[in-house]
Protein backbone atom coordinates (compact mmCIF):
# COMPACT_ATOMS: atom_id res chain seq x y z
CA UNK A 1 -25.01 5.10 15.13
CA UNK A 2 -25.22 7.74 12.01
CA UNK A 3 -28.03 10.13 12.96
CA UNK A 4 -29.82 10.51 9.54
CA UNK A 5 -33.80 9.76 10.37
CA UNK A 6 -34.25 13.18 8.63
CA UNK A 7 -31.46 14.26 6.83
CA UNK A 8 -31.00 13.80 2.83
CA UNK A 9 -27.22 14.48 2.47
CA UNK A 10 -25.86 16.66 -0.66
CA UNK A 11 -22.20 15.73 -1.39
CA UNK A 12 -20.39 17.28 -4.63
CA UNK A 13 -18.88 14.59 -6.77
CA UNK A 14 -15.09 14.92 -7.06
CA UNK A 15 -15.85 18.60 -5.32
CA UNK A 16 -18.28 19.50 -8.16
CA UNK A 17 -17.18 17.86 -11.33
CA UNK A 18 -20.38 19.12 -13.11
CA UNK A 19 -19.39 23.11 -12.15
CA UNK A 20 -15.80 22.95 -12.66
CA UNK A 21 -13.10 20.78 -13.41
CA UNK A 22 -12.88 17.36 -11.20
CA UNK A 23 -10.49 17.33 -8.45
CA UNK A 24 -9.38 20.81 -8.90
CA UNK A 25 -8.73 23.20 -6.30
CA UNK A 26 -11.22 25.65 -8.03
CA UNK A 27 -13.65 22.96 -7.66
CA UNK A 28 -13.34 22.52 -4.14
CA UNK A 29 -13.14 26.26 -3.56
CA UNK A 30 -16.44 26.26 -5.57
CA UNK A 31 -17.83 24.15 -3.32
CA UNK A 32 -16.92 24.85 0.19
CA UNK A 33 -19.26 28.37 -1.03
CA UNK A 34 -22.43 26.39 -1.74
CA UNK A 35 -24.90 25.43 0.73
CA UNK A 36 -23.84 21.17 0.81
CA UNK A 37 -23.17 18.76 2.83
CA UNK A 38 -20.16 17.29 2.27
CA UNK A 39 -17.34 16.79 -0.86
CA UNK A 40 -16.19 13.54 -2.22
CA UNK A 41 -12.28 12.99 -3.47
CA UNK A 42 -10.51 10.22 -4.92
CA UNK A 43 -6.54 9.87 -3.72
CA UNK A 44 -3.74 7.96 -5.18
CA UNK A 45 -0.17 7.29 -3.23
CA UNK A 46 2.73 8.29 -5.01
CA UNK A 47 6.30 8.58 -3.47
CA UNK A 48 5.34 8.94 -0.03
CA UNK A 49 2.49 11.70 -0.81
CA UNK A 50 -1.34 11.42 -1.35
CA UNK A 51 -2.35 12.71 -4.50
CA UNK A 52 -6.32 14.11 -5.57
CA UNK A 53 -7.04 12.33 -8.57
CA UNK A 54 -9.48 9.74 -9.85
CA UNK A 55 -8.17 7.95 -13.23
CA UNK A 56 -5.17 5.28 -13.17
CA UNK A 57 -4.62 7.50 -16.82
CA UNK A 58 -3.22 11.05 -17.02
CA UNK A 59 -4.62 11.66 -20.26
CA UNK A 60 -8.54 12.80 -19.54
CA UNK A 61 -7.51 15.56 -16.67
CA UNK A 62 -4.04 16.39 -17.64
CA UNK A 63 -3.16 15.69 -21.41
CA UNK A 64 -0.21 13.94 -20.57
CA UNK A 65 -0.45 10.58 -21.47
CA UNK A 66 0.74 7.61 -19.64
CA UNK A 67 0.02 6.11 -15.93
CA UNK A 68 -0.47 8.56 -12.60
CA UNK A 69 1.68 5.59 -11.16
CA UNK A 70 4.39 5.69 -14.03
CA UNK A 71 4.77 9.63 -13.72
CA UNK A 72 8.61 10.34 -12.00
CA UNK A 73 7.01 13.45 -10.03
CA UNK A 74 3.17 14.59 -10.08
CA UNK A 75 3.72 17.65 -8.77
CA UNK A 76 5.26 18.87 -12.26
CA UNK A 77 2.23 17.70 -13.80
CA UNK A 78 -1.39 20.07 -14.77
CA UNK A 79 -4.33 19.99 -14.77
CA UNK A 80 -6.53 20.88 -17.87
CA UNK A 81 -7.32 24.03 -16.14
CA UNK A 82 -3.77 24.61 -15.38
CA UNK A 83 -3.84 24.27 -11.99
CA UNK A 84 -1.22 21.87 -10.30
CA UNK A 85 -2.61 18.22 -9.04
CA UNK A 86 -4.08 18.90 -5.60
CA UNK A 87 -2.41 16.80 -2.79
CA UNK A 88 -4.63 15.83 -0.13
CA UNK A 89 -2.95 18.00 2.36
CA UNK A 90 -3.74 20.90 0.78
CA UNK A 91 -6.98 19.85 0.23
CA UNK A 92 -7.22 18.98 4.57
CA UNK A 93 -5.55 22.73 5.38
CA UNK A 94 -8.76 24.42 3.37
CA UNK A 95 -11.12 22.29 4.46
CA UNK A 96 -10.33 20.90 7.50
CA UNK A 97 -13.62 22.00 10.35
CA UNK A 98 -15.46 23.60 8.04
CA UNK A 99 -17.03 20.94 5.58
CA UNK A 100 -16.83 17.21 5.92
CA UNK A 101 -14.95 15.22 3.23
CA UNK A 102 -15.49 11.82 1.72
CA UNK A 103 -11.73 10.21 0.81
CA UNK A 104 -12.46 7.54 -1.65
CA UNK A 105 -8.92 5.47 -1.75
CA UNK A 106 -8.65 5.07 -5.71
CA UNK A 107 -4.78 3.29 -4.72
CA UNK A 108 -2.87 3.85 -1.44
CA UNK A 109 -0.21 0.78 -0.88
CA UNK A 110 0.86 2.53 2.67
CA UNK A 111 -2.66 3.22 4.69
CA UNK A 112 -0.33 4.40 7.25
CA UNK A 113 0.29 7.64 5.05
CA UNK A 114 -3.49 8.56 5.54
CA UNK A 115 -3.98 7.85 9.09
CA UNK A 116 -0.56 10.17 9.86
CA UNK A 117 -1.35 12.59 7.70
CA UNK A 118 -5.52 12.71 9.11
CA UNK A 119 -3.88 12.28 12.79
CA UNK A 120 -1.61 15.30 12.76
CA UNK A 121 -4.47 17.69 12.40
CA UNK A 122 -6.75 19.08 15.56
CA UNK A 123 -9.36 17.25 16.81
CA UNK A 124 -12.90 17.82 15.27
CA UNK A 125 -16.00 18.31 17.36
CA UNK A 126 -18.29 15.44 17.43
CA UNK A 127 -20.29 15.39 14.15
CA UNK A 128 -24.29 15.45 14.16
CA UNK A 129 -24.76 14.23 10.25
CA UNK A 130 -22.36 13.09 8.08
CA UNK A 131 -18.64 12.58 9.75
CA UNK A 132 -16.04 15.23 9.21
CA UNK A 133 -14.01 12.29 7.43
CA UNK A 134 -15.41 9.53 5.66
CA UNK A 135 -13.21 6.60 4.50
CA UNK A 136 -14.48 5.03 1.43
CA UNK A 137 -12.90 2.38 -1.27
CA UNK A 138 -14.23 -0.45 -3.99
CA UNK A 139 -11.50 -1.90 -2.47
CA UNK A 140 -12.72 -3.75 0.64
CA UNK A 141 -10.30 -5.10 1.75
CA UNK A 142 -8.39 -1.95 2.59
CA UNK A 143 -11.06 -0.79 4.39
CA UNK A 144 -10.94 -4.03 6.27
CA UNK A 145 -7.05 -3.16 6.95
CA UNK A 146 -8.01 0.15 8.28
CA UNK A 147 -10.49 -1.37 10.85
CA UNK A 148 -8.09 -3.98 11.90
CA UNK A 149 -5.25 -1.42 12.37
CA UNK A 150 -7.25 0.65 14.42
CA UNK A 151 -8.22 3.09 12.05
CA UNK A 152 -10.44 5.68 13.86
CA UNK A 153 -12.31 7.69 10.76
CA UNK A 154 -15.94 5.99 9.65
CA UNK A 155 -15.74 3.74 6.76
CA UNK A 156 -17.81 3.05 3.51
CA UNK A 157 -17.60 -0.06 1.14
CA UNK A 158 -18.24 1.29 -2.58
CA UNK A 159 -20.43 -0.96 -4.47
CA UNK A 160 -20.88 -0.77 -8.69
CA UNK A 161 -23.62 -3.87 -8.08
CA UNK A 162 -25.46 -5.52 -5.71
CA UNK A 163 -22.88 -7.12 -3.00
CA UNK A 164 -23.14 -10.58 -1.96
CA UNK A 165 -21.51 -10.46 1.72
CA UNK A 166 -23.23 -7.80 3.11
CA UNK A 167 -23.50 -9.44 7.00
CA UNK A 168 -19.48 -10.77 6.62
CA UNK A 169 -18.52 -7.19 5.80
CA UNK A 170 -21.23 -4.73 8.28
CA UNK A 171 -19.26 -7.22 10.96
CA UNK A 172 -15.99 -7.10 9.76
CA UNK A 173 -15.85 -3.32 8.22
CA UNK A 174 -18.60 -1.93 10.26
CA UNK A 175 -19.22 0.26 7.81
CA UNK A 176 -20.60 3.83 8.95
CA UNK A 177 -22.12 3.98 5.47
CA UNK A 178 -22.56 1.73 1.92
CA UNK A 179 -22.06 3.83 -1.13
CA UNK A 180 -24.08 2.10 -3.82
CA UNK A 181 -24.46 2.61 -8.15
CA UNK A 182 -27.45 4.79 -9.29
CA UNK A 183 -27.93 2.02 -11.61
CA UNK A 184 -27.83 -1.27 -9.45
CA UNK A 185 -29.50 -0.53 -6.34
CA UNK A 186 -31.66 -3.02 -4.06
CA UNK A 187 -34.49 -0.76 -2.10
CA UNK A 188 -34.77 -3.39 -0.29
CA UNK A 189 -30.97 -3.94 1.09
CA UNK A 190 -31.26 0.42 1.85
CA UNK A 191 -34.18 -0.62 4.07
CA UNK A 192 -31.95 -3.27 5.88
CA UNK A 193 -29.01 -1.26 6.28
CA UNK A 194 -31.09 1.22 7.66
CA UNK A 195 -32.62 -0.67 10.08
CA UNK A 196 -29.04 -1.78 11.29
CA UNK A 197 -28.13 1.86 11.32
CA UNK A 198 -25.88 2.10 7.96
CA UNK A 199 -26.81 4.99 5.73
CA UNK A 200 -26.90 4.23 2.09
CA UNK A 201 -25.63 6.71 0.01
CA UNK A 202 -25.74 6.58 -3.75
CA UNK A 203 -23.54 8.04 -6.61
CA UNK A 204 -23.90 9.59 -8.97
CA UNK A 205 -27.22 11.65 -9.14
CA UNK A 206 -27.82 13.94 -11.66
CA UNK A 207 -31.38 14.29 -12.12
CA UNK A 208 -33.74 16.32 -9.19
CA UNK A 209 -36.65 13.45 -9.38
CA UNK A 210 -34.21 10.86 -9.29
CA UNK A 211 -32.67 12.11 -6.16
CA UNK A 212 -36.24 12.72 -4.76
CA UNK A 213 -37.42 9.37 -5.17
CA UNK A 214 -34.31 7.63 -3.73
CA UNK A 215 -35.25 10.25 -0.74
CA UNK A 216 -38.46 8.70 -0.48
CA UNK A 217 -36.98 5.48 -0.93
CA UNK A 218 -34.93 5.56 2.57
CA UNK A 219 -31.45 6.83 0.73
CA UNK A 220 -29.67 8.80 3.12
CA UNK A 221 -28.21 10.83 0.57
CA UNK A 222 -26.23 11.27 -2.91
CA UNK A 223 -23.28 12.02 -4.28
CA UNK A 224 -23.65 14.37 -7.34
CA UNK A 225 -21.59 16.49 -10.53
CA UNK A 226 -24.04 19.37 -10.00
CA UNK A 227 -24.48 20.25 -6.52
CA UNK A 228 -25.73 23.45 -6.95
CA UNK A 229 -28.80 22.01 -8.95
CA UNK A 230 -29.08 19.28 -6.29
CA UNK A 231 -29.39 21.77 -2.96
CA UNK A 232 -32.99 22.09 -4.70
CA UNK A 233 -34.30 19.16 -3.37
CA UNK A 234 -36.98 19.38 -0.86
């Protein structure tokens, strides 16, 4: 059962999308130096490989315009700050034991690539907080695929509203944690989960009173574009 009676968790959005360019590895770089919690990434499959980026569009983060899925090989493509597109790997070898990391699956077809790819690093002590790796997706039903394959990372349903199946999904997912919209979010349903020892974490939070009453509220945390506004909180 997560342990977070009297934690408030601080996890940079897309490694700190406020700070410095989404999904970049100067964003994650940024952010492994600031006093946080955790990251969140988004990953897409391509050709075998497990890509770092959020939009089914090239156009916003690279200029190139067209589909991630229609590109013929995204490691030619750049980033608006002219870095390369960040696989996950690369992202696991800097990271890996020294801050944990929220994987949001954006699109991955094989699930088998993450689990390899997760399982071929060392094993992690056991974490007191958040999870080293935290499996998350608006796509529930992959999530449900992981659990039914064995997967052995936490996972997270992503909500934009209010769900409707929440007991068909804590007992088929059993979710470590349900990631909820800023702007559709039942106190009431946090107080539930909580009681059945699901943190509810909540993207994306901006503003310090915000965050501060969702604290109050029984929120276990947020993700946020400006984490080091957020580490503020008290």
């Amino acid at each position: 059962m997560p342990d977070f009676s009297e934690n408030f968790y601080i996890i940079g959005h897309r490694g700190a999308a406020g700070e410095r360019l989404e999904n970049s590895l100067e964003g994650f770089k940024h952010a492994l130096k600031l006093d946080i919690d955790a990251i969140e990434i988004d990953i897409r499959e391509h050709d075998s490989e497990l890509w770092i980026f959020h939009d089914r569009d090239l156009e916003r983060l690279t200029g190139t315009p067209g589909p991630f899925e229609g590109q013929a090989d995204p490691s030619a493509l750049r980033l608006r700050n002219g870095e390369p597109l960040p696989t996950l790997r690369a992202l696991l070898d800097l990271y890996w034991g020294r801050m944990p990391i929220n994987i949001e699956i954006k699109r991955v077809d094989n699930l088998n690539l993450l689990l390899d790819l997760l399982a071929g690093y060392p094993a992690l002590p056991e974490y007191k907080g958040l999870p080293w790796i935290l499996i998350s997706s608006f796509n529930h039903r992959a999530l449900l695929n992981l659990r039914e394959c064995g997967c052995p990372w936490p996972l997270a349903p992503i909500d934009s509203g209010i769900p409707l199946q929440v007991e068909s999904e804590l007992a088929r997912i059993q979710p470590w944690s349900w990631h909820f919209d800023n702007e559709y979010l039942d106190f009431d349903l946090v107080k539930q989960l909580r009681a059945r020892g699901v943190a509810s974490l909540v993207f994306t939070v901006n503003d310090i009173e915000r965050a501060q009453e969702l604290r109050r509220s029984g929120v276990a945390g947020i993700f946020t574009d400006y984490p080091s506004k957020m580490i503020q909180i008290d």
